[in-house]
C-alpha atoms as a PDB file:
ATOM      1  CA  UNK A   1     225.517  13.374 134.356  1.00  0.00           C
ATOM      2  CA  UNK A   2     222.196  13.878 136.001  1.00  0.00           C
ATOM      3  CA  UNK A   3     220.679  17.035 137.022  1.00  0.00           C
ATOM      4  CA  UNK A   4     218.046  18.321 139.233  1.00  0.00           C
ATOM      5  CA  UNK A   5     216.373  21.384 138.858  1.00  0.00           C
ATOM      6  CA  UNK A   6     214.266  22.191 142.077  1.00  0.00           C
ATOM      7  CA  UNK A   7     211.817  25.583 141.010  1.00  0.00           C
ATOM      8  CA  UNK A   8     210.701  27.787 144.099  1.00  0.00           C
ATOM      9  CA  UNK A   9     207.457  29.124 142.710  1.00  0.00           C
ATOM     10  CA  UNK A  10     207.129  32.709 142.130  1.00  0.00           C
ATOM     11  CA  UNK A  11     205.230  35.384 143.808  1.00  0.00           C
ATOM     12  CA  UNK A  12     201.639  34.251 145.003  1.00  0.00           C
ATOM     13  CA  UNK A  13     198.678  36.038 146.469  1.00  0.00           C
ATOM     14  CA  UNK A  14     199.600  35.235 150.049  1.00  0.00           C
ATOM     15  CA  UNK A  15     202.813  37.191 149.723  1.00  0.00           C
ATOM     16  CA  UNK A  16     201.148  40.110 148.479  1.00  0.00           C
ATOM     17  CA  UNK A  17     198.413  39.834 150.766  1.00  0.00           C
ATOM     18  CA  UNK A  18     200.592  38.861 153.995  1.00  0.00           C
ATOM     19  CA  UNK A  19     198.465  35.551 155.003  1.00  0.00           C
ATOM     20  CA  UNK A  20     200.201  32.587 156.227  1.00  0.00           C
ATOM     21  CA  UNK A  21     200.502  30.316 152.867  1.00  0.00           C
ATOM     22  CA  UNK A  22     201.510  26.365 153.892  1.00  0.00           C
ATOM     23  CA  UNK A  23     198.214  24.656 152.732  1.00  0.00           C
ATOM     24  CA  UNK A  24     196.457  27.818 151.840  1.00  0.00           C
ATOM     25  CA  UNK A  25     195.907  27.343 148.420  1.00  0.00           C
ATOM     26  CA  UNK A  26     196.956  30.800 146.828  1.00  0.00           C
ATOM     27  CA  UNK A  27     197.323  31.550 143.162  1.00  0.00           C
ATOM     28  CA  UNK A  28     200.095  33.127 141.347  1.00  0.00           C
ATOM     29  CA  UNK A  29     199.896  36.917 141.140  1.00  0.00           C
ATOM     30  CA  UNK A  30     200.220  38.616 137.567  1.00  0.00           C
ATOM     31  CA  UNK A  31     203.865  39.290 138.293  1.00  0.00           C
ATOM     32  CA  UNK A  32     204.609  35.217 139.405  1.00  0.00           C
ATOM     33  CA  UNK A  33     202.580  34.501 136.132  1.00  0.00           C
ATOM     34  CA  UNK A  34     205.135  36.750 134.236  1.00  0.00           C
ATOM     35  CA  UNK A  35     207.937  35.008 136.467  1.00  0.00           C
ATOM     36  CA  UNK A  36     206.908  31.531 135.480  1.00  0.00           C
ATOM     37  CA  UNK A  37     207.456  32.408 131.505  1.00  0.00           C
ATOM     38  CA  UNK A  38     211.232  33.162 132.453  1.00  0.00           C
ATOM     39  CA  UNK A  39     212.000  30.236 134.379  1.00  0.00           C
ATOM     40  CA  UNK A  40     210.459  28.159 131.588  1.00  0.00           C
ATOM     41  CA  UNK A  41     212.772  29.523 129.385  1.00  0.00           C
ATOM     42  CA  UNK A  42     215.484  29.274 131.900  1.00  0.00           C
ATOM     43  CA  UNK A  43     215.102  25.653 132.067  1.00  0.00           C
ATOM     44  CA  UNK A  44     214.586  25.295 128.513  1.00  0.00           C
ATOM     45  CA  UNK A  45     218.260  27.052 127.977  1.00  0.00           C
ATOM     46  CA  UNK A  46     219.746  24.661 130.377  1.00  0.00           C
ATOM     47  CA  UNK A  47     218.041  21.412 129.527  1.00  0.00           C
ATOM     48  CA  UNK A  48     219.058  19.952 126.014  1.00  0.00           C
ATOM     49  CA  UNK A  49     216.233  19.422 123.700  1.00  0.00           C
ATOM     50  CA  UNK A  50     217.297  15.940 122.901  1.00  0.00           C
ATOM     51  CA  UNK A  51     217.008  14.048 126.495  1.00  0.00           C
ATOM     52  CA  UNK A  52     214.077  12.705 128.463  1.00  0.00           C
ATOM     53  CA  UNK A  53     213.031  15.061 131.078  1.00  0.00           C
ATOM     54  CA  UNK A  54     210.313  14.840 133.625  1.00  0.00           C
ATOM     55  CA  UNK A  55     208.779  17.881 136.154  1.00  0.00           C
ATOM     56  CA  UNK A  56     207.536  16.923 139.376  1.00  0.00           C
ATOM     57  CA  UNK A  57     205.090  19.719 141.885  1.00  0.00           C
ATOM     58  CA  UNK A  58     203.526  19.782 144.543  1.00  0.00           C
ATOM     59  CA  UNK A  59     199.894  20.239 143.820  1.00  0.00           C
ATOM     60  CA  UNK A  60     198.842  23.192 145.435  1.00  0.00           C
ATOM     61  CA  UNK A  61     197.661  25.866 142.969  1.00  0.00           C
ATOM     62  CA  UNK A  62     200.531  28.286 142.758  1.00  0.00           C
ATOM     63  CA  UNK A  63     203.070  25.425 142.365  1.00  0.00           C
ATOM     64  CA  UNK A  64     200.903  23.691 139.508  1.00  0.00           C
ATOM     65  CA  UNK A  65     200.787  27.191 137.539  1.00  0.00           C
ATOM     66  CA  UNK A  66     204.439  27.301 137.461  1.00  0.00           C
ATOM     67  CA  UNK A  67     205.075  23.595 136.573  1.00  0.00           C
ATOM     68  CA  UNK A  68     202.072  23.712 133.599  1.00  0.00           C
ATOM     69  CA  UNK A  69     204.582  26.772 131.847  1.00  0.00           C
ATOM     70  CA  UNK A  70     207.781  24.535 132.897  1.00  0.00           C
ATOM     71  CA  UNK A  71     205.815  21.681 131.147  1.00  0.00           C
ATOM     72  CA  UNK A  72     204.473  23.220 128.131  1.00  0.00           C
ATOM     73  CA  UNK A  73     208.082  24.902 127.468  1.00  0.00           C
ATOM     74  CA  UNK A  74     209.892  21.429 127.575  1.00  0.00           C
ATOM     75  CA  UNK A  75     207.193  19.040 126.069  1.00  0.00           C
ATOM     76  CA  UNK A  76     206.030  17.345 128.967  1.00  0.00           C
ATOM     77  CA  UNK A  77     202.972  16.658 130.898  1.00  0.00           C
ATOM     78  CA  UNK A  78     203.962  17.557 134.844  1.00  0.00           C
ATOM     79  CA  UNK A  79     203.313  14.957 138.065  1.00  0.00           C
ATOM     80  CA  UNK A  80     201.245  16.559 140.685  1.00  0.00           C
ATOM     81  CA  UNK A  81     202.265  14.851 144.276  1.00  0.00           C
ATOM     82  CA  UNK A  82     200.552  16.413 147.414  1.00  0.00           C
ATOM     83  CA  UNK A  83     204.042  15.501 149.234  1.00  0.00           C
ATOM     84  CA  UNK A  84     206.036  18.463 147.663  1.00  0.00           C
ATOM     85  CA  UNK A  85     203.538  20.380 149.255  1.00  0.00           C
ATOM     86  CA  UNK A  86     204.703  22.971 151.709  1.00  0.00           C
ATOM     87  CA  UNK A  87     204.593  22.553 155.508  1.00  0.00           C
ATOM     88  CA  UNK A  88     200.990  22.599 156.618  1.00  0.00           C
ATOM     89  CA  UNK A  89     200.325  25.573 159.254  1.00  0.00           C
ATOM     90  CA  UNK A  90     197.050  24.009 160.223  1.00  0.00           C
ATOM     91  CA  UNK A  91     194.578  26.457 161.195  1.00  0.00           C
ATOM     92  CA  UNK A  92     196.900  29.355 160.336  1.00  0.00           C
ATOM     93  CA  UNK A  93     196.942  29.105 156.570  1.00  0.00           C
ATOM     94  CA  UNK A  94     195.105  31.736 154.885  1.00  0.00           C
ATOM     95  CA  UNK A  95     194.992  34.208 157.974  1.00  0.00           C
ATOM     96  CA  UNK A  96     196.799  37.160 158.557  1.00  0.00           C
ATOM     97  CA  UNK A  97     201.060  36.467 158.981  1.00  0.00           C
ATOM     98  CA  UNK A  98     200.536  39.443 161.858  1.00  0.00           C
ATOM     99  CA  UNK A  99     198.196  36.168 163.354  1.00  0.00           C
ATOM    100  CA  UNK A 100     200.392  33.245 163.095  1.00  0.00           C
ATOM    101  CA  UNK A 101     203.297  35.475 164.799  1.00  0.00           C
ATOM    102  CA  UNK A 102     201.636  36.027 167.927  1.00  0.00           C
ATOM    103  CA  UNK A 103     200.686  32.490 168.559  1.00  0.00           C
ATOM    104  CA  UNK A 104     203.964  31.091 167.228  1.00  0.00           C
ATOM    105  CA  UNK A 105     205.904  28.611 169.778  1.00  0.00           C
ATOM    106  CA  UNK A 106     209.965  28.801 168.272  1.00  0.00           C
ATOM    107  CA  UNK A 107     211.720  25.612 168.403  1.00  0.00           C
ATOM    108  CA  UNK A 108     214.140  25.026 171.203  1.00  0.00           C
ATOM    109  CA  UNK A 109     217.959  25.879 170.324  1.00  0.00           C
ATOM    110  CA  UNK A 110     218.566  22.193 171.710  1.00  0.00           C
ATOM    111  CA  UNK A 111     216.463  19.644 172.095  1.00  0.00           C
ATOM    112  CA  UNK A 112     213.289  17.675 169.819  1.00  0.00           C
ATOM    113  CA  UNK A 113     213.450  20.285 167.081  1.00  0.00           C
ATOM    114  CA  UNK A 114     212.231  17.679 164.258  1.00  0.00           C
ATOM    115  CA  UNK A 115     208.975  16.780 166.603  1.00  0.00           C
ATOM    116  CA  UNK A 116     208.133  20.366 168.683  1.00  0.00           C
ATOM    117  CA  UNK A 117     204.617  21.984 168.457  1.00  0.00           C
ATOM    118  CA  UNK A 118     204.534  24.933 167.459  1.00  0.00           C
ATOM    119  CA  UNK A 119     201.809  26.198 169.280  1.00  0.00           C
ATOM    120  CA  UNK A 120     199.205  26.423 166.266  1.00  0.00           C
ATOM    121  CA  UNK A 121     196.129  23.495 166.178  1.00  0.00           C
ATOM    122  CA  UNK A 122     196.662  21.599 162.743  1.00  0.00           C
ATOM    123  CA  UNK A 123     200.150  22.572 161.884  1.00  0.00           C
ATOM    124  CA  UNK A 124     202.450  19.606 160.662  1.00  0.00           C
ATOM    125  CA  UNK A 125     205.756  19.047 162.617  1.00  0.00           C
ATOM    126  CA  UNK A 126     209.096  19.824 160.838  1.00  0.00           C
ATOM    127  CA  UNK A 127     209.603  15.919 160.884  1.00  0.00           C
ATOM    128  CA  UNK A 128     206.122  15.509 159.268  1.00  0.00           C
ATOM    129  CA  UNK A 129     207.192  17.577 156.449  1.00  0.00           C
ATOM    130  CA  UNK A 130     210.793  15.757 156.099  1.00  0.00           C
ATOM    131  CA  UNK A 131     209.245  12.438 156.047  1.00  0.00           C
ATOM    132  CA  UNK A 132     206.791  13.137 153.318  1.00  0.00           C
ATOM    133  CA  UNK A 133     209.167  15.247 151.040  1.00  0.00           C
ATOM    134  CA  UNK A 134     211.993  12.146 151.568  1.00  0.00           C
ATOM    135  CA  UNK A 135     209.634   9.678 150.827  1.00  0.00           C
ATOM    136  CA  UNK A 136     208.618  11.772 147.298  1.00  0.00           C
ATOM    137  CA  UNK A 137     212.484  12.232 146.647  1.00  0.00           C
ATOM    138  CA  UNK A 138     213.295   9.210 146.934  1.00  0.00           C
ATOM    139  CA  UNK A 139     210.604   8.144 144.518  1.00  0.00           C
ATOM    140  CA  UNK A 140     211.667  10.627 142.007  1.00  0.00           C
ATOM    141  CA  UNK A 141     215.354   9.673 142.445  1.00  0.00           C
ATOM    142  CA  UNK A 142     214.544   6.262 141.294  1.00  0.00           C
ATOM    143  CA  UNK A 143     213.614   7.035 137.761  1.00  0.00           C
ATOM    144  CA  UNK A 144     216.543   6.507 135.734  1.00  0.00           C
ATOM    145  CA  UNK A 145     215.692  10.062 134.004  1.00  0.00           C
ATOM    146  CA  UNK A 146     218.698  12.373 133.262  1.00  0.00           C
ATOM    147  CA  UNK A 147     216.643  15.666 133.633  1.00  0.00           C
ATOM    148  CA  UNK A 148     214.137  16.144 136.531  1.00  0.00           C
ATOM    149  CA  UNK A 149     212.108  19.491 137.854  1.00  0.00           C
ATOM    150  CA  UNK A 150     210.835  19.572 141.063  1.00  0.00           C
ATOM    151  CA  UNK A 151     208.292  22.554 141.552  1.00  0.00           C
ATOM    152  CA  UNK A 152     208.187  23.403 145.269  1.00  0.00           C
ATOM    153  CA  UNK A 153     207.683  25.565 147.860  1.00  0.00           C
ATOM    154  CA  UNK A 154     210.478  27.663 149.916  1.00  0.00           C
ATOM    155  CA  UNK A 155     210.561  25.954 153.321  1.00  0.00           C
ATOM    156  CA  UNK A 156     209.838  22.317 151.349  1.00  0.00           C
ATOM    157  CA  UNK A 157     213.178  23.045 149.390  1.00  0.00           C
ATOM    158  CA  UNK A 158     215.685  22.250 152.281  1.00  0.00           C
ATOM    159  CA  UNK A 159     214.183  18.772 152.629  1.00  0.00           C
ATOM    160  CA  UNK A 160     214.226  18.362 148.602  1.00  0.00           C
ATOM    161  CA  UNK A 161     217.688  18.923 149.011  1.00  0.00           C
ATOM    162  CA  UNK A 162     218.676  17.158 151.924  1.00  0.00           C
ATOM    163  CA  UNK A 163     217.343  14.376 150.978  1.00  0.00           C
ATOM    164  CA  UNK A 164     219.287  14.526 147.420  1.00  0.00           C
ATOM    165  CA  UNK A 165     222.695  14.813 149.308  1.00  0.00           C
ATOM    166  CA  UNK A 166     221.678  11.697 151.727  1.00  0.00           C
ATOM    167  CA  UNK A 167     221.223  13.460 155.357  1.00  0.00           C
ATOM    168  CA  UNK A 168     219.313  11.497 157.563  1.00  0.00           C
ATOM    169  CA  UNK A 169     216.370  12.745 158.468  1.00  0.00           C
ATOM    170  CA  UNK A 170     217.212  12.390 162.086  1.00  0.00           C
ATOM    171  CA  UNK A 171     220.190  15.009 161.597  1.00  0.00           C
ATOM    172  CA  UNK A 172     218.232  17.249 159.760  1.00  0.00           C
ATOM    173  CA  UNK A 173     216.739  19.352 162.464  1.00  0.00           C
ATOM    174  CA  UNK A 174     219.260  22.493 162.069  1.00  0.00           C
ATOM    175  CA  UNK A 175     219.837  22.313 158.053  1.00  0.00           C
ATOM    176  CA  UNK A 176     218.007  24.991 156.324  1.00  0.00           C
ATOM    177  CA  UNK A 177     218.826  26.331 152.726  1.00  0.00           C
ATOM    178  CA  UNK A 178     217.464  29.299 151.621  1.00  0.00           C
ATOM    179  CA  UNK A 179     216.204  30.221 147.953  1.00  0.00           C
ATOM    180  CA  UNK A 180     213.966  33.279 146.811  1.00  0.00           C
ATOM    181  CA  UNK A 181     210.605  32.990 145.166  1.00  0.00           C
ATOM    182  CA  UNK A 182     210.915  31.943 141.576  1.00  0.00           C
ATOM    183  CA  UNK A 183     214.724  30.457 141.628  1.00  0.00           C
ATOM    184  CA  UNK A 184     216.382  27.730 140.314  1.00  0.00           C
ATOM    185  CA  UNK A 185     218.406  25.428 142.455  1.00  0.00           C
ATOM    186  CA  UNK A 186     220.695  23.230 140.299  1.00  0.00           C
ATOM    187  CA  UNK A 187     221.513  19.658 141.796  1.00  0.00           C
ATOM    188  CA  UNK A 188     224.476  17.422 140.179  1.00  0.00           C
ATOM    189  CA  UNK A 189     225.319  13.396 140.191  1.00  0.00           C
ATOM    190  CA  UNK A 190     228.186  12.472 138.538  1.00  0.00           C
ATOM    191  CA  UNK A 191     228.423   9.453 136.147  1.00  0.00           C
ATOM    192  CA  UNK A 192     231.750   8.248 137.717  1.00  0.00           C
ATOM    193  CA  UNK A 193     231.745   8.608 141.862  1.00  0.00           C
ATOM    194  CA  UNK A 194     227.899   9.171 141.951  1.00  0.00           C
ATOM    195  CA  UNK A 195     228.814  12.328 144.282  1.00  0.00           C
ATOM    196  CA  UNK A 196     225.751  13.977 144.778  1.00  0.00           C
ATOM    197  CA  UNK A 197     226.644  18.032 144.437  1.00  0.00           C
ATOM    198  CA  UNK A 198     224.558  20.879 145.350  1.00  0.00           C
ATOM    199  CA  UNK A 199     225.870  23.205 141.927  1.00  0.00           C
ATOM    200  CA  UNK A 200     223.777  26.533 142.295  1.00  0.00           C
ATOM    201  CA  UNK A 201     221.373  27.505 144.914  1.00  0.00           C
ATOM    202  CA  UNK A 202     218.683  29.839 144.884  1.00  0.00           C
ATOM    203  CA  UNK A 203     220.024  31.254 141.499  1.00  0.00           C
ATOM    204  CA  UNK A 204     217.480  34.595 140.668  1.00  0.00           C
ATOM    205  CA  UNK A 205     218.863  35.767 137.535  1.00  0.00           C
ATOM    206  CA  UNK A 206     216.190  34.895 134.988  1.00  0.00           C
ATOM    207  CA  UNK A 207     213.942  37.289 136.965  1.00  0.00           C
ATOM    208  CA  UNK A 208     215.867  40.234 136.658  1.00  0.00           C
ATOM    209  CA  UNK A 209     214.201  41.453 133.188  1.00  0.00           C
ATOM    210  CA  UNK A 210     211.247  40.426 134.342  1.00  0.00           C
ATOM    211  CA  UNK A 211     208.711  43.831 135.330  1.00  0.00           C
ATOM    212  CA  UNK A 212     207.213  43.845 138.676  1.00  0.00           C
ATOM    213  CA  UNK A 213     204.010  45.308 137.524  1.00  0.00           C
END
């Protein structure tokens, strides 16, 4: 049975501080620091101490904080890939959300969603940001490792897992799954049928114990 564990990262100084995050390379605040200790020991409880596992992140800063405490609490040294990253807002990142809201162009309800501009100089297309995180999954997916964590961003996730349940990218311009900062979202092959099983999305509950401030 394989199993993918795709990590959200926890709370980051662009949350806190309302800036547009994508490239902007915030850091964990104290509470996402205190957040990463439970989902390491999340994973820890769910992954046996016996098998290979590997952890995957994007490299931006907050993502790498969370996968070096995922690392260090199963044993292993994580693989930083800048295509995990989340989508780039271009010259957005790092300003003021309040910013990026007046100048944002939505996509059309029909239509090129995958390829339209949204209005902001720099910012990658929702197709830009599929093709990179299906080209990392499919990467990943090729080890023949039982246990895998991929440390990611919120809007990356709902390429991370359409690419694990074989959507094409083409038909992936309405699909959007939603997970909160810090969760866990389980993903399941058989050994048998080699179905390919979303199990648990967005699943919070290691965080509840853990104190805001």
């Amino acid at each position: 049975m394989r199993k993918v564990y795709v990590v959200t990262h926890p709370e980051a100084t662009h949350h806190v501080d309302r800036v547009v995050g994508g490239w902007f390379d915030s850091r964990l605040t104290a509470a996402g620091m205190r957040a990463t200790a439970a989902i390491a020991e999340a994973l820890r409880a769910r992954i046996p101490e016996d098998t290979d596992v590997q952890v995957y992140s994007s490299d931006l800063l907050r993502t790498a904080q969370t996968a070096e405490a995922v690392g260090e609490a199963l044993g292993v040294a994580p693989i930083f890939d800048a295509r995990l990253r989340e989508k780039s807002y271009g010259e957005a990142g790092g300003r003021p959300q309040e910013w990026l809201d007046r100048r944002f162009v939505p996509p059309p309800a029909v239509g090129d969603r995958l390829g339209h501009d949204e209005g902001i100089a720099g910012a990658e297309t929702k197709m830009a940001l599929a093709q990179r995180i299906y080209a990392a999954m499919r990467e990943i997916l090729d080890s023949p490792c039982e246990h895998q964590v991929i440390v990611t961003h919120g809007f990356a996730l709902t390429f991370a897992v359409a690419a694990w349940i074989g959507m094409p990218i083409e038909s992936a311009d309405y699909v959007v799954f939603r997970a909160a900062s810090g969760s866990i979202t389980v993903l399941t092959e058989d050994d048998f049928f080699h179905n390919r099983e979303v199990s648990i999305l967005g699943d919070a509950r290691h965080l509840e114990a853990v104190p805001a401030t």
